[in-house]
Protein backbone atom coordinates (compact mmCIF):
# COMPACT_ATOMS: atom_id res chain seq x y z
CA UNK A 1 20.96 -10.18 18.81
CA UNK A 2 17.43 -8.37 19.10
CA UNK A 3 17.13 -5.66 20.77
CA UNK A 4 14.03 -4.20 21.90
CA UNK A 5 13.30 -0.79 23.67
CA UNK A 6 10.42 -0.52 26.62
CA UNK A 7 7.75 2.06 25.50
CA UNK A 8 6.31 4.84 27.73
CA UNK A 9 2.26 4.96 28.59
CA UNK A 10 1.34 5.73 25.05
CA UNK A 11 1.65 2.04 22.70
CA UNK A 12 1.38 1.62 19.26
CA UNK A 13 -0.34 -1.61 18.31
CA UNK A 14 2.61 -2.50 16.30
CA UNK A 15 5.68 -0.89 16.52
CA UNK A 16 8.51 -3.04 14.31
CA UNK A 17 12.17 -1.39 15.15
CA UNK A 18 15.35 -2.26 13.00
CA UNK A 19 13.43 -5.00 11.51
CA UNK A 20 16.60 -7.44 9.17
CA UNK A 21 15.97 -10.94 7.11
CA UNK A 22 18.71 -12.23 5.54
CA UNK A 23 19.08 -15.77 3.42
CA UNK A 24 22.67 -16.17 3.48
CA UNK A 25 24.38 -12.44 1.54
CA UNK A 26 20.90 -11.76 0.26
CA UNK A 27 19.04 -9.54 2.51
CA UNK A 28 15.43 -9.89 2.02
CA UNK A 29 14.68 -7.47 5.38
CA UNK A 30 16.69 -4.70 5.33
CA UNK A 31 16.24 -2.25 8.66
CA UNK A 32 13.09 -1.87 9.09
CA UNK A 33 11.67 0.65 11.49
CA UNK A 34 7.73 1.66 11.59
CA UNK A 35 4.76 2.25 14.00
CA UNK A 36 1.16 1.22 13.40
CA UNK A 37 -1.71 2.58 15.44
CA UNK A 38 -5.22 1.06 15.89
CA UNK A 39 -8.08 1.00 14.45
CA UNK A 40 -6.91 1.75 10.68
CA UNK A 41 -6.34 0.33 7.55
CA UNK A 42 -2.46 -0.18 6.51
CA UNK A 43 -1.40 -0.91 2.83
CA UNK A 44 2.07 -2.50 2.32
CA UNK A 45 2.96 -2.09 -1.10
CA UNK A 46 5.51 -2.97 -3.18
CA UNK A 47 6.48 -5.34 -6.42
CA UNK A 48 6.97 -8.55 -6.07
CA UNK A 49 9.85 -9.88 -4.66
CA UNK A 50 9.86 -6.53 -2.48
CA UNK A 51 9.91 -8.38 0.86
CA UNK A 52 6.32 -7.50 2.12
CA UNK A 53 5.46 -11.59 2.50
CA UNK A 54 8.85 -11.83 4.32
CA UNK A 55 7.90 -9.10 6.75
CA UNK A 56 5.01 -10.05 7.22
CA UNK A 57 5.42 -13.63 8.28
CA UNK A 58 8.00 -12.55 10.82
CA UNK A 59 5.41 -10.19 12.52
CA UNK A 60 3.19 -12.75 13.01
CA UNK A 61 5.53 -15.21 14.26
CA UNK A 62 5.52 -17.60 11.46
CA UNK A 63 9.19 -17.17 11.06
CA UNK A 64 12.61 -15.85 12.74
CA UNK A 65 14.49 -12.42 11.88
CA UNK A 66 17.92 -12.11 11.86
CA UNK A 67 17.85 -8.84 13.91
CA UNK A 68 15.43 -6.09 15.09
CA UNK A 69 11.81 -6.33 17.38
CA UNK A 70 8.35 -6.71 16.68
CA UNK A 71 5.79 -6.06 19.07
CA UNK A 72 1.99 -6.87 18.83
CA UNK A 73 0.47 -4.62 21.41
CA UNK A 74 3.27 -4.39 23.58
CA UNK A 75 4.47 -8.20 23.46
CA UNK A 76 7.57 -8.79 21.79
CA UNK A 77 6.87 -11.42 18.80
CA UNK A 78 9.75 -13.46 19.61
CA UNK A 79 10.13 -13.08 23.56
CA UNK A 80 6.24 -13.67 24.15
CA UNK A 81 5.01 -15.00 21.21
CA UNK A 82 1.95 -16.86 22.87
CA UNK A 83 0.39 -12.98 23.90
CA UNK A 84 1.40 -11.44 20.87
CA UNK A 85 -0.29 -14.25 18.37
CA UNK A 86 -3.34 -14.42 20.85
CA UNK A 87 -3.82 -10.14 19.12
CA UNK A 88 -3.24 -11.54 15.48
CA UNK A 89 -5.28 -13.12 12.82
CA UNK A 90 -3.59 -13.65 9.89
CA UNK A 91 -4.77 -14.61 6.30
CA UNK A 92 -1.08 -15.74 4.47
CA UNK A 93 -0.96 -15.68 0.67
CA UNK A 94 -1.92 -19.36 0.34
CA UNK A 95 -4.79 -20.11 1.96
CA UNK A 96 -4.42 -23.00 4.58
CA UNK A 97 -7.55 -24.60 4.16
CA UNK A 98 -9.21 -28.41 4.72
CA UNK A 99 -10.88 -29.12 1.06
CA UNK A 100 -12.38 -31.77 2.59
CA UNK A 101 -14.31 -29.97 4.98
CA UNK A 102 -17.37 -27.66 4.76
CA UNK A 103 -16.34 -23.95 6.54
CA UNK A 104 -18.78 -25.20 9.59
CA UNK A 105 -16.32 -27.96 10.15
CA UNK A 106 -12.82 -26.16 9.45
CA UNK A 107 -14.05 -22.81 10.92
CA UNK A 108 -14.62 -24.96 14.52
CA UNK A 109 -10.98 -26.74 13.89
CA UNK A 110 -9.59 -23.41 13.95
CA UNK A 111 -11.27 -22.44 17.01
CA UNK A 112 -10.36 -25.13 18.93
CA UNK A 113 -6.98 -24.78 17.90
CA UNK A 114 -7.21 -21.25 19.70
CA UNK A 115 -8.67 -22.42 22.42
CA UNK A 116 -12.25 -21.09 22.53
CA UNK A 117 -14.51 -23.40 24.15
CA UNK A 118 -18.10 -24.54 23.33
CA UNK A 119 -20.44 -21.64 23.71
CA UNK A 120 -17.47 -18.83 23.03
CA UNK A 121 -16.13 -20.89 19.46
CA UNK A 122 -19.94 -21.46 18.87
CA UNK A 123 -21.17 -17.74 19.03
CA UNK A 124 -17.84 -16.96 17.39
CA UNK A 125 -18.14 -18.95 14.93
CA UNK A 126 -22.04 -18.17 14.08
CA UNK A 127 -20.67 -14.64 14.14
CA UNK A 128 -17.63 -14.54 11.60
CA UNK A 129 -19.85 -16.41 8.96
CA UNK A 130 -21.95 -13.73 9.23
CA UNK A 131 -19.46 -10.82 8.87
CA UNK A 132 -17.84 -12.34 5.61
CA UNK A 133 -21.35 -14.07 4.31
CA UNK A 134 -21.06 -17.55 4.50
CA UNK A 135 -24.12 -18.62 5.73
CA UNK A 136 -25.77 -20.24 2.78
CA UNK A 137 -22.55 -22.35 2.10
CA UNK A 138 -21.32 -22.92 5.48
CA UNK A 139 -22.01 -26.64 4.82
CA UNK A 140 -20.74 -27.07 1.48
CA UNK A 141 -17.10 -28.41 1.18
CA UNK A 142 -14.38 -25.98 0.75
CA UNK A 143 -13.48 -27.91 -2.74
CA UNK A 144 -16.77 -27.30 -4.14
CA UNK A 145 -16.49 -23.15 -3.56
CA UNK A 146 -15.66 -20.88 -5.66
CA UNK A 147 -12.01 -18.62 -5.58
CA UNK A 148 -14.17 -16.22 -3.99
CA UNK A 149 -15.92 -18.18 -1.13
CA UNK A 150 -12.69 -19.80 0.03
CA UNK A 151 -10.92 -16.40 0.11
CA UNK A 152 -14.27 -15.35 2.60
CA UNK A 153 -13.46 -18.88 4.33
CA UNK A 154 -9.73 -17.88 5.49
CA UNK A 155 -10.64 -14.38 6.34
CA UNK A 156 -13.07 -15.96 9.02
CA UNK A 157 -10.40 -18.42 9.99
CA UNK A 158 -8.46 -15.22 10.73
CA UNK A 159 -11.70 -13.82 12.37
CA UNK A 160 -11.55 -16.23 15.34
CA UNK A 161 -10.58 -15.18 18.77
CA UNK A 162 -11.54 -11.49 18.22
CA UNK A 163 -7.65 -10.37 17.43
CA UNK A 164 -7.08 -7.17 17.45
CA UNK A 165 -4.98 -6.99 14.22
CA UNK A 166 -5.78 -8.70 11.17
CA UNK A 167 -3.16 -8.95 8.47
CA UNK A 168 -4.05 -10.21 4.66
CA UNK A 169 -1.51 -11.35 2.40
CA UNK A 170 -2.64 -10.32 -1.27
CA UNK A 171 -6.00 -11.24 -0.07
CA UNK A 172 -7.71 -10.48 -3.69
CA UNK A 173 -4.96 -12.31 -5.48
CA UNK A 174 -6.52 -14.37 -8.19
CA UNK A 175 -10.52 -13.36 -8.19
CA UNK A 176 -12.23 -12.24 -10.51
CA UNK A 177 -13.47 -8.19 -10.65
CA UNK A 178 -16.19 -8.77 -8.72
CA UNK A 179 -14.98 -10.88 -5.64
CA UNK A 180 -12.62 -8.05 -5.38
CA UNK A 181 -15.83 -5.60 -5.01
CA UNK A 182 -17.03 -7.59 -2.37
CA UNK A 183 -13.45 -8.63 -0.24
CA UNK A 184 -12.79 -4.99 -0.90
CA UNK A 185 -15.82 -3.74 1.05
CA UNK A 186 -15.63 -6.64 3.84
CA UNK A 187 -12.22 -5.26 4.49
CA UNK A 188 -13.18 -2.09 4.75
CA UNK A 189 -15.86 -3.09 7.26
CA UNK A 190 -13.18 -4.68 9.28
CA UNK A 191 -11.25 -1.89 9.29
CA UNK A 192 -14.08 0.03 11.62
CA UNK A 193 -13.01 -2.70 14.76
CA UNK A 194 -9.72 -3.93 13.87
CA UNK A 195 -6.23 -2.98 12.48
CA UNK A 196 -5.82 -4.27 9.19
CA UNK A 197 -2.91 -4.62 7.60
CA UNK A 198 -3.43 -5.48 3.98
CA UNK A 199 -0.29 -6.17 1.37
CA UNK A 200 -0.86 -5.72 -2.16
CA UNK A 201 1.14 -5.36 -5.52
CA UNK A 202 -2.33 -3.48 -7.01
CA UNK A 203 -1.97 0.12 -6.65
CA UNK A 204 -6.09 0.68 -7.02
CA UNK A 205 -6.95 -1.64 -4.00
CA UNK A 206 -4.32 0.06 -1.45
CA UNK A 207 -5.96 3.05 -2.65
CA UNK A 208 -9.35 2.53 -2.38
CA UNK A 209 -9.43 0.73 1.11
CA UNK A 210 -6.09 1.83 3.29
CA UNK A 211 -5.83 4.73 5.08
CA UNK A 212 -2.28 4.81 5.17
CA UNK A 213 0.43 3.49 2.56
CA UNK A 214 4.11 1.93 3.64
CA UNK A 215 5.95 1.28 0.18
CA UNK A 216 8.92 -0.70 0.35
CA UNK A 217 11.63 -1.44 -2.45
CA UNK A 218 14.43 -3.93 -2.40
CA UNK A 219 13.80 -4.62 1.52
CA UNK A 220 13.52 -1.15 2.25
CA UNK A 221 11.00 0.68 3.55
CA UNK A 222 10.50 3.99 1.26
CA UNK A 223 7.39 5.97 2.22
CA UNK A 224 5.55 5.60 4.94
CA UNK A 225 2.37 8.39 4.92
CA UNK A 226 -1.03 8.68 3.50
CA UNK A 227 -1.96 8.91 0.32
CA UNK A 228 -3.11 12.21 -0.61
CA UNK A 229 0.07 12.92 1.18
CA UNK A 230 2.88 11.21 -0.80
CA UNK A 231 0.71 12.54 -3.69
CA UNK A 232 1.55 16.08 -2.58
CA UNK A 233 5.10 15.04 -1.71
CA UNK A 234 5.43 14.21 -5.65
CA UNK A 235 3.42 17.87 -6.57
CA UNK A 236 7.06 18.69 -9.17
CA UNK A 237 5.39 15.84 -11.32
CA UNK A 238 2.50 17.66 -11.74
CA UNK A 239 2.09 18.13 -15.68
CA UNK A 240 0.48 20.58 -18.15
CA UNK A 241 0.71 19.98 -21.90
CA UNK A 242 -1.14 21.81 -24.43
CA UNK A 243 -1.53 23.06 -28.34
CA UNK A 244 -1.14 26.71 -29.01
CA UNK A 245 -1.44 28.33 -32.15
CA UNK A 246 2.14 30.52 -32.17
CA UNK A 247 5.14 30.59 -33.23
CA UNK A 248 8.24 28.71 -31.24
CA UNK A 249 9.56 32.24 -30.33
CA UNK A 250 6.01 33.49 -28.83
CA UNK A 251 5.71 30.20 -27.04
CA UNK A 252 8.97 30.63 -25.27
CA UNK A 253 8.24 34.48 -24.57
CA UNK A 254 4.52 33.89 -22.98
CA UNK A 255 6.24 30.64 -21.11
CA UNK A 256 9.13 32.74 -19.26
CA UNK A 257 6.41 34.98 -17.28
CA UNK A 258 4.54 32.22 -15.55
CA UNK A 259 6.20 32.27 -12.37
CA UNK A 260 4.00 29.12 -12.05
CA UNK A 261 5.94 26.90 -14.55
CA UNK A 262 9.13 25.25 -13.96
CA UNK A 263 10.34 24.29 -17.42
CA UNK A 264 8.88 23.09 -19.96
CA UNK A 265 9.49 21.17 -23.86
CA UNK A 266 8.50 22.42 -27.01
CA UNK A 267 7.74 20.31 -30.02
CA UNK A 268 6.57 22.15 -33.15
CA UNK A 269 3.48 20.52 -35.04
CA UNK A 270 2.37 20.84 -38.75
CA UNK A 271 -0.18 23.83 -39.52
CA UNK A 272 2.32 26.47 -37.40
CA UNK A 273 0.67 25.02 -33.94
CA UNK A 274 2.89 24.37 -31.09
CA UNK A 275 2.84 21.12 -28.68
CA UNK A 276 4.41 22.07 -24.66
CA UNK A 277 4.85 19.79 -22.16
CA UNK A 278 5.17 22.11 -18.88
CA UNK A 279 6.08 21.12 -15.87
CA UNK A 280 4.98 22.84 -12.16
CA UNK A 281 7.31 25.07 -10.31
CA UNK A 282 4.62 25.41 -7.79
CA UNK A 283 0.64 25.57 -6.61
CA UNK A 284 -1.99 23.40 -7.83
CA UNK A 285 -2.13 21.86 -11.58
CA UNK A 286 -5.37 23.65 -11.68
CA UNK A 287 -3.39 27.29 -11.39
CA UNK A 288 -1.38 26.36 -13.63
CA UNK A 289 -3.99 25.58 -16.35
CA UNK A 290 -5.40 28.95 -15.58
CA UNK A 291 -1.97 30.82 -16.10
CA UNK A 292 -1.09 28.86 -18.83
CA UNK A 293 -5.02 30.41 -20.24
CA UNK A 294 -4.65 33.87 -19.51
CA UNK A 295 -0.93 34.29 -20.23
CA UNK A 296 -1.81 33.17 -24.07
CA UNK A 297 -5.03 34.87 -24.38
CA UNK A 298 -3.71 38.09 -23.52
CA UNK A 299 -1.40 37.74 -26.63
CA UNK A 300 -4.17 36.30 -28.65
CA UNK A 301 -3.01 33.55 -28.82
CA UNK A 302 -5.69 30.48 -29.28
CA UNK A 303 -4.79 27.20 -27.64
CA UNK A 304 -6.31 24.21 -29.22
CA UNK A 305 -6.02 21.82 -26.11
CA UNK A 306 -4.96 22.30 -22.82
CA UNK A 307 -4.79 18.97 -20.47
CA UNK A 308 -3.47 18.46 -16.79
CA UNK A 309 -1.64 15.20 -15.41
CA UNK A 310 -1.89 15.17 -11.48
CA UNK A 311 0.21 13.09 -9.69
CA UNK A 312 -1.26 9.75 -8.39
CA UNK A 313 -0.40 6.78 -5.95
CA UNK A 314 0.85 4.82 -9.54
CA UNK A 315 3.45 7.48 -10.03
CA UNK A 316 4.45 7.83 -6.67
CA UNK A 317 5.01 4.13 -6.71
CA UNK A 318 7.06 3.91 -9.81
CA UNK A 319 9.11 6.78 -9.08
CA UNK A 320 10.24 4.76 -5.47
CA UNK A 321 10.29 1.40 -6.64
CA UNK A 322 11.89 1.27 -9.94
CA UNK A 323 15.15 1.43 -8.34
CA UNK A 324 15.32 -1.47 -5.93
CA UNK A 325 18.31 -0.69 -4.44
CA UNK A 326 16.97 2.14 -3.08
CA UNK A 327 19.17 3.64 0.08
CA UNK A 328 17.50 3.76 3.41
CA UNK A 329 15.51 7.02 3.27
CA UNK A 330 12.32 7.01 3.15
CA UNK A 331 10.12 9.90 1.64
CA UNK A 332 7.49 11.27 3.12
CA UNK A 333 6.54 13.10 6.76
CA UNK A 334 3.75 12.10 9.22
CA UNK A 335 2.92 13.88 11.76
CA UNK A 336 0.15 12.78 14.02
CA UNK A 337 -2.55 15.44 15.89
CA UNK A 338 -1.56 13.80 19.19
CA UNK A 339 2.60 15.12 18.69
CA UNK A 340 3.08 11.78 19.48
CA UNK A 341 5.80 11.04 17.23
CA UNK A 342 7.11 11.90 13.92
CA UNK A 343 8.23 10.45 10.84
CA UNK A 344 10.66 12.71 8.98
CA UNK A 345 12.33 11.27 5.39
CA UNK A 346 13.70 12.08 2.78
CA UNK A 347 14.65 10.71 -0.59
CA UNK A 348 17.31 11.88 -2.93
CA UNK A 349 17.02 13.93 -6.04
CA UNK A 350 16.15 12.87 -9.38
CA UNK A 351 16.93 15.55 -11.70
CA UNK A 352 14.48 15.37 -15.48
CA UNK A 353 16.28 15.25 -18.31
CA UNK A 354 16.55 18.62 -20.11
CA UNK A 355 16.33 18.50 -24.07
CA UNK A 356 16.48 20.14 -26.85
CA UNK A 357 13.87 23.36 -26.63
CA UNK A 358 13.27 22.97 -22.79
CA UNK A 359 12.58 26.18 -20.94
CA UNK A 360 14.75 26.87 -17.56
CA UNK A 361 13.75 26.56 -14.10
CA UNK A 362 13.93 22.91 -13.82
CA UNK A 363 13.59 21.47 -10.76
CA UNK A 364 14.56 17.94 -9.18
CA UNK A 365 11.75 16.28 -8.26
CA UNK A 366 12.24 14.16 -6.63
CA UNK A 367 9.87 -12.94 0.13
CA UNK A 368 9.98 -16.17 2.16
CA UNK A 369 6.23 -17.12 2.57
CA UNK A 370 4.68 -18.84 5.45
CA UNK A 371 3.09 -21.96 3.82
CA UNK A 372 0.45 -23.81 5.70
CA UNK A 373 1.40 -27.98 5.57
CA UNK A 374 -2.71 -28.47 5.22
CA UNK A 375 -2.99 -25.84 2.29
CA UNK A 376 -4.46 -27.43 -0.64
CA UNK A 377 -3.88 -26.15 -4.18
CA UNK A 378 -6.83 -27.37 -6.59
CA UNK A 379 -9.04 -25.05 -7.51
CA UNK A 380 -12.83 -26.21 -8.07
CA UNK A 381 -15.08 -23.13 -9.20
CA UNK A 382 -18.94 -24.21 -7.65
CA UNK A 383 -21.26 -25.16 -10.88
């Protein structure tokens, strides 16, 4: 049975609570809870197989959960799914398009079949080729365009009847470097008048156009923040290594007063130099180098290279997804100005492995898709 709670005067434009999918014993939802506000861009990340298609085709009504709510500015997905749809465009991972029509002729279809009427489809239509640039190929058929054109062609589609939320499935899936470029910047332009909620596998893309990141693993969602945020979340994987010129002995003597350092490895090199892999006990990777610099040069002690690794959305997303049977704690906290609500979780420990010639202080750091009958496959690039 769904259940779903009534909201105060302050609404989230999505708010999904105790979201589940299951196929049988194989749960491809598991508990999902989150809150989406408007007028950002979301990321849902996550390998594949993850359950981000899944989850998304049950919050826009293309398919039935087997517990938990979704509602679309206030409506309840399942109860009033007629009002909640009438707030969505969605672009799904295969792109239900007409080849046999030109976008002119598929891009009025898909009006009509939201019911805008003559002058309202017209203007809207005149305007969504012009927000994703199809103009000059508006009456060419959809089989003749390239990978890139079609992908502008269902992002239009999605376009119609001014919906508040627009959600892409993998929408640069499959183009080449630069059709990414350009979908890249055209959802970022739609992010300045709609929520967008954009799923990806490609850790650069969420990066460069979302605002906020959810990751989820095995069903699960596991961080749920932004992403200089779950960057600083991860700061214990912040690494130094350098090359000093010293002895083992003087290595490990100059290494135990930087309060800065947490442990580190030592791995001797030909010529009497001296490899270390440190890692941070705490502040920026930056004061570390700088420790790291004086502390040795006030032995004289050279050091031949000395390199930083900061933590970045990649790690962060390894770290939480390489164990898809993650439990249901998610890492992170977001707190937003308004004190509106907060997000608290945790994950558990991961403790690094501690070899031979490591210093002390270690510290642990810590999909059903919605396919369109009219979709066509083939693939025609434009000569």
């Amino acid at each position: 049975m769904r259940l779903c709670r009534k909201k105060g005067m302050i609404m989230e434009m999505i708010t999904v609570e105790h979201l589940t999918k299951r196929y049988g014993e194989f749960t491809a939802v598991n508990d999902l809870s989150f809150e989406i506000e408007e007028g950002q861009v979301y990321g849902f990340l996550g390998p594949n197989g993850a359950g981000k298609s899944t989850m998304m085709n049950i919050m826009t009504g293309c398919l039935s959960a087997t517990a938990g709510c979704v509602r679309i500015g206030g409506y309840d997905i399942f109860e009033e799914p007629d009002k909640a749809k009438r707030l969505i465009g969605y672009l799904p991972e295969q792109l239900p398009l007409y080849m046999n029509e030109t976008p002119l002729e598929y891009l009025k279809f898909v009006g009509e079949a939201k019911g805008l009427k003559r002058r309202e489809l017209a203007g809207q239509i005149e305007t969504v080729l012009s927000q994703t640039n199809l103009e000059e190929v508006k009456n060419l058929l959809i089989s003749k365009l390239s990978k890139g054109y079609r992908q502008r062609v269902g992002i239009a589609q999605a376009l119609l009847g001014s919906p508040k939320v627009i959600i892409l499935d993998e929408p640069t899936v499959g183009l080449d470097p630069l059709q990414i470029i350009e979908i890249r910047d055209l959802i970022k332009q739609l992010g300045q008048e709609h929520t967008v909620i954009l799923s990806s596998h490609i850790l650069s893309e969420v990066q460069a156009i979302c605002e906020k990141v959810l990751i989820i693993a095995g069903g699960r969602l596991v961080a749920f923040d932004r992403p200089e945020n779950l960057e600083k979340l991860m700061m214990a994987s912040n690494a130094v290594s350098f090359i000093a010129e010293a002895s083992h002995d003087e290595v490990e003597e100059v290494m135990e007063g930087i309060e800065a350092v947490g442990d580190w490895q030592i791995r001797a090199l030909d010529n009497g130099r001296i490899h270390v892999e440190a890692q941070a006990a705490s502040g920026e990777t930056e004061d570390i180098c700088r420790s790291i610099f004086f502390a040795f040069a006030g032995r004289y002690k050279a050091l031949l290279e000395l390199t930083s690794k900061k933590v970045n959305l990649e790690d962060v997303f390894i770290e939480l997804t390489e164990n898809d049977t993650a439990g249901p704690d998610t890492i992170g906290k977001e707190t937003e100005e308004s004190g509106r609500r907060e997000d608290i979780a945790e994950t558990d420990g991961i403790e690094e492995p501690i070899t031979e010639g490591s210093g002390r202080r270690a510290n642990g750091t810590m999909e059903s898709e919605a396919r369109v009958d009219k979709t066509v496959e083939s693939e025609v690039e434009e000569p």
